[in-house]
Protein backbone atom coordinates (compact mmCIF):
# COMPACT_ATOMS: atom_id res chain seq x y z
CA UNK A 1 31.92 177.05 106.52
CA UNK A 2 33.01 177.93 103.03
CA UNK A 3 36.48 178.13 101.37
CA UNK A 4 35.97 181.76 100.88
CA UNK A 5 35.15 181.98 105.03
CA UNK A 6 37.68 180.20 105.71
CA UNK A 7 39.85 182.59 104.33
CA UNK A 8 38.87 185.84 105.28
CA UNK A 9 39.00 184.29 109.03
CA UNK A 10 42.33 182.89 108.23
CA UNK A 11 43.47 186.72 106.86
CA UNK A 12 41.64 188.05 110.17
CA UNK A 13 43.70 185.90 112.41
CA UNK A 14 46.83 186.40 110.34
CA UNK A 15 46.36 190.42 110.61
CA UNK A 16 45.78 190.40 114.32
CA UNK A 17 48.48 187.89 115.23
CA UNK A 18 51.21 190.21 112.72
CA UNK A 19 49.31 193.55 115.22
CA UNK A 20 50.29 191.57 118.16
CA UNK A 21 54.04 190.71 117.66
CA UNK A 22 54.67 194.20 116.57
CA UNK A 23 52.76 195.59 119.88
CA UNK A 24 55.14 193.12 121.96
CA UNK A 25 58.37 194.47 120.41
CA UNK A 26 57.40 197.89 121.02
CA UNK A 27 56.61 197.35 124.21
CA UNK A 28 60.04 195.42 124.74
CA UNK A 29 62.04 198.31 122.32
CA UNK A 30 60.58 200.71 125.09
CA UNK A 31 61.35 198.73 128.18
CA UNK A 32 64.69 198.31 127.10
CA UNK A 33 65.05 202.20 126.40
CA UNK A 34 64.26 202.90 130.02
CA UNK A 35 66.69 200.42 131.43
């Protein structure tokens, strides 16, 4: 694996982890709106 690889699958992971954790505090913003 390249440098330059290594990168853009470090960026990929990076984007979908930052995706993720602003899913979960929707989800949670939401849950605690219908409490």
């Amino acid at each position: 694996m390249s440098a330059g690889e290594l990168i853009h699958v470090t960026t990929v992971i990076y984007l979908v982890l930052t995706a993720a954790i602003f899913a979960v505090f929707g989800l949670i913003q939401k849950w605690v709106e219908n409490l």
